[in-house]
Protein backbone atom coordinates (compact mmCIF):
# COMPACT_ATOMS: atom_id res chain seq x y z
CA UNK A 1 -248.98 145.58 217.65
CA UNK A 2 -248.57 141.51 216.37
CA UNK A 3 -245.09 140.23 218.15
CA UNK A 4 -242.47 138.66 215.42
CA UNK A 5 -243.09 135.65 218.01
CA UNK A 6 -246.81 136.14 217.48
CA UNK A 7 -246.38 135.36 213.90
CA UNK A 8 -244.05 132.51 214.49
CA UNK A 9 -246.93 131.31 217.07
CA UNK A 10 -249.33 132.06 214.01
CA UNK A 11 -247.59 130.20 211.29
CA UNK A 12 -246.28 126.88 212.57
CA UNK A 13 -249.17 125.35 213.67
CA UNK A 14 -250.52 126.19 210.22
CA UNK A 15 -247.34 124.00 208.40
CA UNK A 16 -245.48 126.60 207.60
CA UNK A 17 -241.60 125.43 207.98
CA UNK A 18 -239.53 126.91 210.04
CA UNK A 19 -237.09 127.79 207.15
CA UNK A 20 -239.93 129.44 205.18
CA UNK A 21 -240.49 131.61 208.69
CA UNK A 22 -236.78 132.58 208.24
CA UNK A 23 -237.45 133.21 204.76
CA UNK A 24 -239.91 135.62 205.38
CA UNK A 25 -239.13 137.30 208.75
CA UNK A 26 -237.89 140.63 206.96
CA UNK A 27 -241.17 141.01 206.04
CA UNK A 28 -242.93 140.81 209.32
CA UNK A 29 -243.02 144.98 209.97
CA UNK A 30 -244.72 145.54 206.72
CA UNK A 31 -246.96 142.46 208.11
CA UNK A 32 -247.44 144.31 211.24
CA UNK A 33 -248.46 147.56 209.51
CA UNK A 34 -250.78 145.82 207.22
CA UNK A 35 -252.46 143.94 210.05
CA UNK A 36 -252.79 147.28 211.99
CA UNK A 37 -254.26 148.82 209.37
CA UNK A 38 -257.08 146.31 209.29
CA UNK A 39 -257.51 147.06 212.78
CA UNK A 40 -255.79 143.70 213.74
CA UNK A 41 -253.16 144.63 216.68
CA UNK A 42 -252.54 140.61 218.25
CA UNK A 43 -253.00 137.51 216.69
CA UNK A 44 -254.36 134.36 218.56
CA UNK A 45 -251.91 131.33 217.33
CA UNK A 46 -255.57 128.99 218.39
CA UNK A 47 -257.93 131.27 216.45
CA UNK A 48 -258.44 131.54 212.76
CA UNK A 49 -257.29 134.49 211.49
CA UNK A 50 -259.09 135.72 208.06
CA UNK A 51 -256.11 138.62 207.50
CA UNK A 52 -253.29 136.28 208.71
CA UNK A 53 -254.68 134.20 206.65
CA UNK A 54 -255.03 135.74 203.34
CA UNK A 55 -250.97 136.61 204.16
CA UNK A 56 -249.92 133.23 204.04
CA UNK A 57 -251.35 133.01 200.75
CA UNK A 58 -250.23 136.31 199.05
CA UNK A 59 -246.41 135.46 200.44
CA UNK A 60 -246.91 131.57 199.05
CA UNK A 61 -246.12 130.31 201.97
CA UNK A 62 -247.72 127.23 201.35
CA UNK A 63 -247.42 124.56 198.47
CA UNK A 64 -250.31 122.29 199.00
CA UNK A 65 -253.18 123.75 196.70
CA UNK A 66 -255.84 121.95 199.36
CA UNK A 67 -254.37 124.50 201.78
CA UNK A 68 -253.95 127.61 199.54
CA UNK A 69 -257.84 127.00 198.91
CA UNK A 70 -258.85 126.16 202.63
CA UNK A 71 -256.75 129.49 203.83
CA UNK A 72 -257.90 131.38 201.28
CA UNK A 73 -261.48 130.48 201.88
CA UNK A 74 -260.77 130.92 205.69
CA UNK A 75 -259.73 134.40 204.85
CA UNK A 76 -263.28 135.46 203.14
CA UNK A 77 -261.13 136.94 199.73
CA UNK A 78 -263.93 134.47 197.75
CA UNK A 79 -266.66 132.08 198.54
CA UNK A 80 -265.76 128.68 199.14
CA UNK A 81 -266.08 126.72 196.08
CA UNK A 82 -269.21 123.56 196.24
């Protein structure tokens, strides 16, 4: 099962504040079920993650629309745009 400190170890290198973390922390067991359910059980703070990713985006976790659309092309949820 993903750690709370692997998400922490997941989302700041990815410039997601540490407020926002707070923000969201209550949500990190229906994270963790989620993830498991897509067979995901750790998450590598140095590797891409395409469900971590897509995450980020559904929670709107980020502002910047250049990285909503280079997560959510990271994530594989559409094709990247030309």
């Amino acid at each position: 099962m993903v750690s709370d400190e692997e998400f922490v170890a997941y989302l700041l290198p990815r410039g997601i504040s540490q407020s926002s973390i707070d923000r969201v922390r209550p949500k990190f067991p229906r994270w963790r079920s989620r993830l498991a359910s897509m067979g995901v059980h750790s998450v590598d703070p140095l590797v891409q993650n395409k469900a971590m990713n897509l995450i980020i985006v559904q929670e709107s976790l980020v502002s910047d629309s250049a990285t909503k659309h280079r997560l959510r092309n990271e994530s594989g949820i559409r094709p990247p745009k030309p």
